[in-house]
PDB file of N, CA and C in Angstrom:
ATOM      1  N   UNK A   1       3.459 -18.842  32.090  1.00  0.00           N
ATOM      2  CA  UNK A   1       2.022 -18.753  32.075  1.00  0.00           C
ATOM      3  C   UNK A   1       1.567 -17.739  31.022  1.00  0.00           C
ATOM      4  N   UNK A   2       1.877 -16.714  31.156  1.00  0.00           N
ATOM      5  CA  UNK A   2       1.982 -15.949  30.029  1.00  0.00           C
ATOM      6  C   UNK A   2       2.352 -16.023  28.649  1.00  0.00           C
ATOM      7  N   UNK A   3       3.376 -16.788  28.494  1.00  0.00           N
ATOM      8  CA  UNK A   3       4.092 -17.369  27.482  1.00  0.00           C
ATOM      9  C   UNK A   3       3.003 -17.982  26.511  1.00  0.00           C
ATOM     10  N   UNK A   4       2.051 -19.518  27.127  1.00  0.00           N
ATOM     11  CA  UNK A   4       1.852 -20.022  26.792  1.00  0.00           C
ATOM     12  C   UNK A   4      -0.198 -19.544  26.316  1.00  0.00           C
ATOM     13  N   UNK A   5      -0.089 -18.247  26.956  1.00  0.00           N
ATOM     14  CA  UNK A   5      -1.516 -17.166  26.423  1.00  0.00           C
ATOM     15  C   UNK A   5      -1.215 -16.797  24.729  1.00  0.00           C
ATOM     16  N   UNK A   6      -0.266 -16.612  24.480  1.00  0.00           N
ATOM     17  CA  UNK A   6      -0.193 -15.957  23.316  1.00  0.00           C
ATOM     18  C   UNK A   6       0.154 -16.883  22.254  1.00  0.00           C
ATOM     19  N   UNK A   7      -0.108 -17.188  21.191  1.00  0.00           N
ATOM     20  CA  UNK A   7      -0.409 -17.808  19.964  1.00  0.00           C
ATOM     21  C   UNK A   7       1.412 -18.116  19.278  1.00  0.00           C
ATOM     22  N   UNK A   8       1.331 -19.550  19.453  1.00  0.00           N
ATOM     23  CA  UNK A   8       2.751 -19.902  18.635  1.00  0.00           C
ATOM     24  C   UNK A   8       2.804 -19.016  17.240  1.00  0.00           C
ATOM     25  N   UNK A   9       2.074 -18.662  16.435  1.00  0.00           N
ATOM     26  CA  UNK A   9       1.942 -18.210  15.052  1.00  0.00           C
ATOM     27  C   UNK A   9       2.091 -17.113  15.251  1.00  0.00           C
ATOM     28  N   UNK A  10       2.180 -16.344  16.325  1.00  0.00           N
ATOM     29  CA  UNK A  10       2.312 -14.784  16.846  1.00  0.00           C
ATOM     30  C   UNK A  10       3.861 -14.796  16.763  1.00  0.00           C
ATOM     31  N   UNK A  11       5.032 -14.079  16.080  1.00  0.00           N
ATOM     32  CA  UNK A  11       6.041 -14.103  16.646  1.00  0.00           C
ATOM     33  C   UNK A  11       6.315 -12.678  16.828  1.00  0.00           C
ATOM     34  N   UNK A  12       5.292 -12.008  16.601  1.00  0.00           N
ATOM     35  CA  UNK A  12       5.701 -10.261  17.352  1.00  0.00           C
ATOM     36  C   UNK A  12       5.398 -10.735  19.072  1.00  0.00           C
ATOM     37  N   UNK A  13       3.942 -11.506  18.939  1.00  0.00           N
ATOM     38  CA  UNK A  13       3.640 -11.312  20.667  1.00  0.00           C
ATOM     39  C   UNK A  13       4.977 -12.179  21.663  1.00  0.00           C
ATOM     40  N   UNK A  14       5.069 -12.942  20.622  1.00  0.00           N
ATOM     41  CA  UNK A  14       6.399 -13.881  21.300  1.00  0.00           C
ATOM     42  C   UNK A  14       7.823 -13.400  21.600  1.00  0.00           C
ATOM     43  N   UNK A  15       7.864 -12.433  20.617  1.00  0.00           N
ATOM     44  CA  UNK A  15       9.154 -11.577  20.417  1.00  0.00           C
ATOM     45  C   UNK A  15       8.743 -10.221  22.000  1.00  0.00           C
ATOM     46  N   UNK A  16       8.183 -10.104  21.671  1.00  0.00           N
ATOM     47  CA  UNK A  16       7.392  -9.116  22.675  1.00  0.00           C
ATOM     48  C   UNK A  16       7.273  -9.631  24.345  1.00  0.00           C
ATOM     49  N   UNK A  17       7.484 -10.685  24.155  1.00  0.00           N
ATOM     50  CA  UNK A  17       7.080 -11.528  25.811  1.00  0.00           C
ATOM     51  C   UNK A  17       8.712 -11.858  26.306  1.00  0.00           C
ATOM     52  N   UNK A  18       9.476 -11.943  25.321  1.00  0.00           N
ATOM     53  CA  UNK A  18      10.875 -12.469  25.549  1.00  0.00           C
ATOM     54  C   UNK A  18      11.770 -11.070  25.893  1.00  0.00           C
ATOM     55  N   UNK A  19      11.368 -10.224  24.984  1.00  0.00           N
ATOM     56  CA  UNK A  19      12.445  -9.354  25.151  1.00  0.00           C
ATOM     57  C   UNK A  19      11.827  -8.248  25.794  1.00  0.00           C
ATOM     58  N   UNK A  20      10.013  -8.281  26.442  1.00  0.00           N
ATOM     59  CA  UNK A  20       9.951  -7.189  27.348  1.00  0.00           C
ATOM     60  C   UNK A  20       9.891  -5.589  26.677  1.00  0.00           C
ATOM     61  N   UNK A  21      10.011  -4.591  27.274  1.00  0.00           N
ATOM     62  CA  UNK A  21      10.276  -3.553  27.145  1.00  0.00           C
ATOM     63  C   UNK A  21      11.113  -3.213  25.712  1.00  0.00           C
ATOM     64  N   UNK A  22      12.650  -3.712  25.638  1.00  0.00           N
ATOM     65  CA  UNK A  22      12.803  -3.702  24.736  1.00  0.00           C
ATOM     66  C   UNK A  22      12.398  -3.971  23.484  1.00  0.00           C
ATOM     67  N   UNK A  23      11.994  -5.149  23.485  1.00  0.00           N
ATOM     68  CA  UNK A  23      11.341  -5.376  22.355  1.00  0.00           C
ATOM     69  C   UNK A  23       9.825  -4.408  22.132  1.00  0.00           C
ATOM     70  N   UNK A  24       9.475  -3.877  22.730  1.00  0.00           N
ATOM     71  CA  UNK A  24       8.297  -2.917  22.464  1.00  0.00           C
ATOM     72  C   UNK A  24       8.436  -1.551  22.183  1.00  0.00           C
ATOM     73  N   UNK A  25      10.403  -1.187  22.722  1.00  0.00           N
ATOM     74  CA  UNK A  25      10.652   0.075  22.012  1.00  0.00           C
ATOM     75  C   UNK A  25      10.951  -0.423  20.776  1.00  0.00           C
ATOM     76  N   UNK A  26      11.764  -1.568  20.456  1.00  0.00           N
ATOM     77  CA  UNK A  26      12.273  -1.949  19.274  1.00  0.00           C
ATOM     78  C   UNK A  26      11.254  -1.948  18.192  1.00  0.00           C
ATOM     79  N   UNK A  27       9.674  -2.524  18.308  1.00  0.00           N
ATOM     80  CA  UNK A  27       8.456  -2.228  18.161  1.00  0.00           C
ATOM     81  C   UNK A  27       8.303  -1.092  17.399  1.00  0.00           C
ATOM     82  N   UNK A  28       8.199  -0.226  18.390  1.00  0.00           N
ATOM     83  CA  UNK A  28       8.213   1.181  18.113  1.00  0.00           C
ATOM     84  C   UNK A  28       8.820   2.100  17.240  1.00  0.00           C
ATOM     85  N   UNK A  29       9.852   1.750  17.473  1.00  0.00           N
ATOM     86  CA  UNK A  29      10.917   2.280  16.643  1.00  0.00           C
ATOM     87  C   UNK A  29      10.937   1.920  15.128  1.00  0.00           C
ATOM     88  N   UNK A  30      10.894   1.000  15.102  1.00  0.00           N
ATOM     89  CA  UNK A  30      10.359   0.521  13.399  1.00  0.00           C
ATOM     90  C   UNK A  30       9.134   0.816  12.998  1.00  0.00           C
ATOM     91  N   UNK A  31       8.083   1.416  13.822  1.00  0.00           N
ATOM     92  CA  UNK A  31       7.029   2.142  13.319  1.00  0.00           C
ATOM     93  C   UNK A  31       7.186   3.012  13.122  1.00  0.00           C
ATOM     94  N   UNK A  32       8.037   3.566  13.545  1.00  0.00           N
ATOM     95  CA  UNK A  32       7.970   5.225  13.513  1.00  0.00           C
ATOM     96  C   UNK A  32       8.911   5.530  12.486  1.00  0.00           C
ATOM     97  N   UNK A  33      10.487   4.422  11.949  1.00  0.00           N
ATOM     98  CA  UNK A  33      10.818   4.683  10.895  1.00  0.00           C
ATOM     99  C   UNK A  33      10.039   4.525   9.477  1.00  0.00           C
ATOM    100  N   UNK A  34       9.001   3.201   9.395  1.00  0.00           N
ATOM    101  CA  UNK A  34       8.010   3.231   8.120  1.00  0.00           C
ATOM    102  C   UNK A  34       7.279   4.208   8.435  1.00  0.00           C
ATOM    103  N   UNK A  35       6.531   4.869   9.224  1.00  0.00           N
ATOM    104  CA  UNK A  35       5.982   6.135   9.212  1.00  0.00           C
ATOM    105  C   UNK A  35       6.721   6.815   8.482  1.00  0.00           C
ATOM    106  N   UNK A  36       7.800   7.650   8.857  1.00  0.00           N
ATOM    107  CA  UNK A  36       8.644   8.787   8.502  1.00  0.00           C
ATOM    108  C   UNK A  36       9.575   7.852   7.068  1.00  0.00           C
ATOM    109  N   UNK A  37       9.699   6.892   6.740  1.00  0.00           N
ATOM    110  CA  UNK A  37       9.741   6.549   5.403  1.00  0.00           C
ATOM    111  C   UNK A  37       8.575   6.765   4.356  1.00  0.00           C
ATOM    112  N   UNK A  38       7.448   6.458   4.484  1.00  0.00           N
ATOM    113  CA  UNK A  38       6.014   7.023   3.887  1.00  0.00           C
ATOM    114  C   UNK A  38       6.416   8.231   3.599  1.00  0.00           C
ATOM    115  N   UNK A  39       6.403   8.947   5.024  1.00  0.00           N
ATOM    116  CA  UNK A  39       6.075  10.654   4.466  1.00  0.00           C
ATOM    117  C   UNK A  39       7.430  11.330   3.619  1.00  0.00           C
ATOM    118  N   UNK A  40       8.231  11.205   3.686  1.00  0.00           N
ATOM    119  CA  UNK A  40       9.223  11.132   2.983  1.00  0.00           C
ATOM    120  C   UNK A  40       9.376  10.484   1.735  1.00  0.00           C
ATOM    121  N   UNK A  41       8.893   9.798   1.285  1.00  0.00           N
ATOM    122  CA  UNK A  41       8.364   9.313   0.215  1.00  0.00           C
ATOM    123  C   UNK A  41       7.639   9.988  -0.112  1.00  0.00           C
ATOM    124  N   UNK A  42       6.391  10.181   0.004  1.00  0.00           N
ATOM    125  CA  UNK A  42       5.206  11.378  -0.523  1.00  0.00           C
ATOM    126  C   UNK A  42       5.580  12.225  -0.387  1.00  0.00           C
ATOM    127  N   UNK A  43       6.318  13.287   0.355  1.00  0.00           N
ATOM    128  CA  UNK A  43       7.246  14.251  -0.346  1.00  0.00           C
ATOM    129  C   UNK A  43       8.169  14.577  -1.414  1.00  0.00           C
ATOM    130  N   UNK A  44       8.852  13.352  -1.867  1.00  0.00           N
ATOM    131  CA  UNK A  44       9.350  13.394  -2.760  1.00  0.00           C
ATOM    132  C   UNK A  44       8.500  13.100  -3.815  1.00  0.00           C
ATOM    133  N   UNK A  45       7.428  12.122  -4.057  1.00  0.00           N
ATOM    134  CA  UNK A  45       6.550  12.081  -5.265  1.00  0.00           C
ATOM    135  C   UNK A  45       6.246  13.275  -5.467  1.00  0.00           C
ATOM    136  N   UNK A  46       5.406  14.305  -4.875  1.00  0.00           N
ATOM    137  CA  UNK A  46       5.225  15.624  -4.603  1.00  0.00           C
ATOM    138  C   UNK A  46       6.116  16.755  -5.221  1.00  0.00           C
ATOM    139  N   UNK A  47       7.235  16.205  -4.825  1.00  0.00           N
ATOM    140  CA  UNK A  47       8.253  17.603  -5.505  1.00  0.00           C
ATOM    141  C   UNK A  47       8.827  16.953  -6.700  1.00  0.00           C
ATOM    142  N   UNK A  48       8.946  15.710  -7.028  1.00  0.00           N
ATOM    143  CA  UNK A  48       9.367  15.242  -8.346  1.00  0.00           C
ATOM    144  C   UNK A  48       7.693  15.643  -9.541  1.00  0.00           C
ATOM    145  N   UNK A  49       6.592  15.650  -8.824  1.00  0.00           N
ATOM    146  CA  UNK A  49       5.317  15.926  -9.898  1.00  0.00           C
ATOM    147  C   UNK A  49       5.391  17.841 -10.011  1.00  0.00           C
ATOM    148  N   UNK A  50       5.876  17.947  -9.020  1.00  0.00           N
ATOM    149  CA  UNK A  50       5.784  19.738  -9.064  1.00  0.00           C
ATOM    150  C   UNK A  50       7.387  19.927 -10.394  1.00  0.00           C
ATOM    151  N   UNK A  51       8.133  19.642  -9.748  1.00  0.00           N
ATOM    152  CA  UNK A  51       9.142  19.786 -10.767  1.00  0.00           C
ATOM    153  C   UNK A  51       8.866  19.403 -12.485  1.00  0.00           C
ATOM    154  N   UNK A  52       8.022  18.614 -12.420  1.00  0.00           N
ATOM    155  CA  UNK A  52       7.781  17.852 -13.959  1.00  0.00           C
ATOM    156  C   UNK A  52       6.674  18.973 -14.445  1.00  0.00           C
ATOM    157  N   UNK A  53       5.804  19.318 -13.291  1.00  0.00           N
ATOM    158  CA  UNK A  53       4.732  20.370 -14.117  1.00  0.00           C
ATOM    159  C   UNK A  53       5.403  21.945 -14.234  1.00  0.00           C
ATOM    160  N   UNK A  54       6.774  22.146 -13.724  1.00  0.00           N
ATOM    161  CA  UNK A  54       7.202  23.403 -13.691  1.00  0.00           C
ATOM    162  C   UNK A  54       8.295  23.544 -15.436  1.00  0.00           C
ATOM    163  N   UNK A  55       8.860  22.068 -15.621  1.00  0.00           N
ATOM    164  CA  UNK A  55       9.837  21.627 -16.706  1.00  0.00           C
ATOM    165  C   UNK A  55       8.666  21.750 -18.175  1.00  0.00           C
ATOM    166  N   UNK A  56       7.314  21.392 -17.638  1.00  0.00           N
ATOM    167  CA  UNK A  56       6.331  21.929 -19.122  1.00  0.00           C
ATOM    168  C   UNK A  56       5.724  22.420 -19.118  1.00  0.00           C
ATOM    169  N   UNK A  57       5.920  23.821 -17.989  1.00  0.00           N
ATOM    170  CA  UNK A  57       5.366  25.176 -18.403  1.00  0.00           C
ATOM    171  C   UNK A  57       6.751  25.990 -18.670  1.00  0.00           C
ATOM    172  N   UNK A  58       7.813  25.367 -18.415  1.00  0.00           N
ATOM    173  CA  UNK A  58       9.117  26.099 -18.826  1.00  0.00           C
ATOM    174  C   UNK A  58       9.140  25.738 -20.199  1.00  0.00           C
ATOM    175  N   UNK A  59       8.734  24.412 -20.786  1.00  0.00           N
ATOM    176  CA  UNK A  59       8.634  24.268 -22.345  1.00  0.00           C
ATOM    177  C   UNK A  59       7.537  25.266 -23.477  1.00  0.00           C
ATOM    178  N   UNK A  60       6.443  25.022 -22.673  1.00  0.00           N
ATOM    179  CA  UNK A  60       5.592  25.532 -23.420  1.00  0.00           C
ATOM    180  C   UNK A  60       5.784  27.346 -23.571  1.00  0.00           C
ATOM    181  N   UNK A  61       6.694  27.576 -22.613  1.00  0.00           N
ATOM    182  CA  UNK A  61       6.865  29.042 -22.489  1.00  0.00           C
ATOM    183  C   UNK A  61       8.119  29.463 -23.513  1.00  0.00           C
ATOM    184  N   UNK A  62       9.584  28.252 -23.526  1.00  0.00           N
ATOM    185  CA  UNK A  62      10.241  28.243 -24.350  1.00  0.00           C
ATOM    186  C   UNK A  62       9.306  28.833 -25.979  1.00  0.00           C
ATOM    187  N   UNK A  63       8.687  27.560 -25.998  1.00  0.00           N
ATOM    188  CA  UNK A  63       8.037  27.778 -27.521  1.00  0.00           C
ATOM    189  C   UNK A  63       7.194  28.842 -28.058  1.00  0.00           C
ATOM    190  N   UNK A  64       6.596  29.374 -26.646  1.00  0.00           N
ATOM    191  CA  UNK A  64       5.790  31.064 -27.137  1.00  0.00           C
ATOM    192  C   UNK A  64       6.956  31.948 -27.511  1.00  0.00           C
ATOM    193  N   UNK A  65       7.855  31.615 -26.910  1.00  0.00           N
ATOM    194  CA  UNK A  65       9.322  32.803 -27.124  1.00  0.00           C
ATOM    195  C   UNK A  65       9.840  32.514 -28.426  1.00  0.00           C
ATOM    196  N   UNK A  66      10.184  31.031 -28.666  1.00  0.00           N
ATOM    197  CA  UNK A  66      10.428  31.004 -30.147  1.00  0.00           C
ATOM    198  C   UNK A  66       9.643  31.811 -31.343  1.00  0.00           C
ATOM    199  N   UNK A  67       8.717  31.399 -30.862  1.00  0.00           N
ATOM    200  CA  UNK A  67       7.418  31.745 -31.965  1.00  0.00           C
ATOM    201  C   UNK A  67       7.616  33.561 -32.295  1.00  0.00           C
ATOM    202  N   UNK A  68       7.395  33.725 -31.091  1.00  0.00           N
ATOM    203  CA  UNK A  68       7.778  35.296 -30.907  1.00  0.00           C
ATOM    204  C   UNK A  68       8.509  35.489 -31.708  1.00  0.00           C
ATOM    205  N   UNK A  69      10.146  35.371 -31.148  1.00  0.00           N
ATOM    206  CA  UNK A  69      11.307  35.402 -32.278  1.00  0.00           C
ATOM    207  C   UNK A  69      11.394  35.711 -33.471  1.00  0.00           C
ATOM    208  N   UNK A  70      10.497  34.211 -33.629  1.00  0.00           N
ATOM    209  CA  UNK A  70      11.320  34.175 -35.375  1.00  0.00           C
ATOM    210  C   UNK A  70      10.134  34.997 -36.274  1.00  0.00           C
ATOM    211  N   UNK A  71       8.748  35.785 -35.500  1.00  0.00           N
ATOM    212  CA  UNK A  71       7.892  35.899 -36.124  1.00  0.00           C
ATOM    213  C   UNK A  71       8.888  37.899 -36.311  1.00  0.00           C
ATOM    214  N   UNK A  72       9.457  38.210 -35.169  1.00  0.00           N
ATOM    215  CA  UNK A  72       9.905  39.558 -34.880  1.00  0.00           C
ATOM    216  C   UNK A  72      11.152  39.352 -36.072  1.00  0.00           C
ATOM    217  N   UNK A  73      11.804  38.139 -35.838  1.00  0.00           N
ATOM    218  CA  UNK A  73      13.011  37.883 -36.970  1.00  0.00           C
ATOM    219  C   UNK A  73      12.778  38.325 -38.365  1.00  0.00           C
ATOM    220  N   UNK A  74      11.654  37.664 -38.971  1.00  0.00           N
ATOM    221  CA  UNK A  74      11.065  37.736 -40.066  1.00  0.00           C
ATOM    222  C   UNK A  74      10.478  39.619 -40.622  1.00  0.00           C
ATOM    223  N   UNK A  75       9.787  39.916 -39.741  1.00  0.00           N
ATOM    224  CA  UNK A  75       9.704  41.516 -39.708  1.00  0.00           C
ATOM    225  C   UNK A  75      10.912  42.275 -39.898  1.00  0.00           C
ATOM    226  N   UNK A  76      11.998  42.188 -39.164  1.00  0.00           N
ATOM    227  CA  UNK A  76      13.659  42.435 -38.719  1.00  0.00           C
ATOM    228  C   UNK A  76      14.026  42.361 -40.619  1.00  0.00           C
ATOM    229  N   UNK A  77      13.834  41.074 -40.554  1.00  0.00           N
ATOM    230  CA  UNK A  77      14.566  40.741 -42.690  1.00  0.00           C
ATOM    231  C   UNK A  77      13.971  41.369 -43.549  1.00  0.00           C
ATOM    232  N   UNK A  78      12.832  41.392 -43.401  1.00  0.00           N
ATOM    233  CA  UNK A  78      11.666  41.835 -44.625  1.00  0.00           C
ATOM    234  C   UNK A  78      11.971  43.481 -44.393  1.00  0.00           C
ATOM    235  N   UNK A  79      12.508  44.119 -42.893  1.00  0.00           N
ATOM    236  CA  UNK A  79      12.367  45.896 -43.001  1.00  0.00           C
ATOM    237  C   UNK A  79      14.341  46.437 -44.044  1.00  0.00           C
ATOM    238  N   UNK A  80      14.901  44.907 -43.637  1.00  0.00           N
ATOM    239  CA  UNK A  80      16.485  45.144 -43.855  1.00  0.00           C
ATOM    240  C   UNK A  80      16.253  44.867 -45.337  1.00  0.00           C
ATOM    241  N   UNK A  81      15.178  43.910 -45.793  1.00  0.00           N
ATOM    242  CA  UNK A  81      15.866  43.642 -47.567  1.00  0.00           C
ATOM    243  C   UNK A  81      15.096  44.988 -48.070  1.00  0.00           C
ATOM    244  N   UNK A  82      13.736  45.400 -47.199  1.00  0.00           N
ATOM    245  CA  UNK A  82      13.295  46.987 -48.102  1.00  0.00           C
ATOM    246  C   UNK A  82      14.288  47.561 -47.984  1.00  0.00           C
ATOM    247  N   UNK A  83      15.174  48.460 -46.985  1.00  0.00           N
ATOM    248  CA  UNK A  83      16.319  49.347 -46.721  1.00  0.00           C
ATOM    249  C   UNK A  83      17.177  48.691 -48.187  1.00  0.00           C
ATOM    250  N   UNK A  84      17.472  47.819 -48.124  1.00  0.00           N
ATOM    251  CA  UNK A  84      18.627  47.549 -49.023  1.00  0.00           C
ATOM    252  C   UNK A  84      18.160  48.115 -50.313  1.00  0.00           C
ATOM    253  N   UNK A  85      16.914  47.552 -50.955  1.00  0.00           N
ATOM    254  CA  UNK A  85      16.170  47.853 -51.990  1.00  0.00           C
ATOM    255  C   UNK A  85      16.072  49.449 -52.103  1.00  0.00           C
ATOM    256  N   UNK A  86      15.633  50.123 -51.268  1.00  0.00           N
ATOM    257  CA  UNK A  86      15.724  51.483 -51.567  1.00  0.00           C
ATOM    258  C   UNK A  86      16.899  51.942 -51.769  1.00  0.00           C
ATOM    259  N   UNK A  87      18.120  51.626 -51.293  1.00  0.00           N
ATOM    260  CA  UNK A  87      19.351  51.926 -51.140  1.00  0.00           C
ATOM    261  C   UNK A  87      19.754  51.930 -52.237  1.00  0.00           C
ATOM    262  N   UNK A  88      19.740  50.833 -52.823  1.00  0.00           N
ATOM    263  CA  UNK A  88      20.216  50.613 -54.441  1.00  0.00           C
ATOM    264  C   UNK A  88      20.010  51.212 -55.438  1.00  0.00           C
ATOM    265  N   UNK A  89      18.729  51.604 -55.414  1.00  0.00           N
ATOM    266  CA  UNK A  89      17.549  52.424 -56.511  1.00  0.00           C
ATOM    267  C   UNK A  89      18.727  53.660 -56.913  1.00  0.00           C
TER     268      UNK A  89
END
C-alpha cells in the first residue's frame, strides 16, 4: 500500500521503502560524505590561493633584494676601482 504511494520515477523513495531504516542511514551517510567532500574541497582551494599569493609576495620581495644587491654591488666596485686608483698613483 505504501509501495504503490510513491512514484515509479522516484528510485530514492523506492530505495527508501525497500530497504527501510537502512536505506535512510545509507541516505545519510552519503550526505554527509558530499558535505564533508565540499568543505574539504574549499579548504583546499583556500590554501592552494593563500599559498599562490604568499609564492608572489615571496617573488616580488626576491626582486626588491636583487635590486638592492646589485645597486650596493655597484657602490662595493666603483669604492674598490677608486682604492685601486689611488693605490697606483
Amino acid at each position: 500500500m505504501i509501495y504503490s504511494a510513491v512514484s515509479t520515477s522516484d528510485p530514492i523513495g523506492i530505495a527508501l521503502i525497500q530497504y527501510g531504516a537502512v536505506g535512510a542511514i545509507a541516505i545519510m551517510a552519503l550526505f554527509a560524505v558530499r558535505v564533508l567532500f565540499n568543505k574539504i574541497t574549499a579548504e583546499l582551494e583556500y590554501h592552494r590561493q593563500r599559498a599562490d599569493r604568499a609564492e608572489e609576495e615571496l617573488r616580488k620581495l626576491h626582486e626588491v633584494v636583487r635590486n638592492e644587491y646589485l645597486g650596493t654591488l655597484a657602490k662595493a666596485t666603483e669604492a674598490i676601482a677608486d682604492v685601486l686608483a689611488r693605490r697606483s698613483r
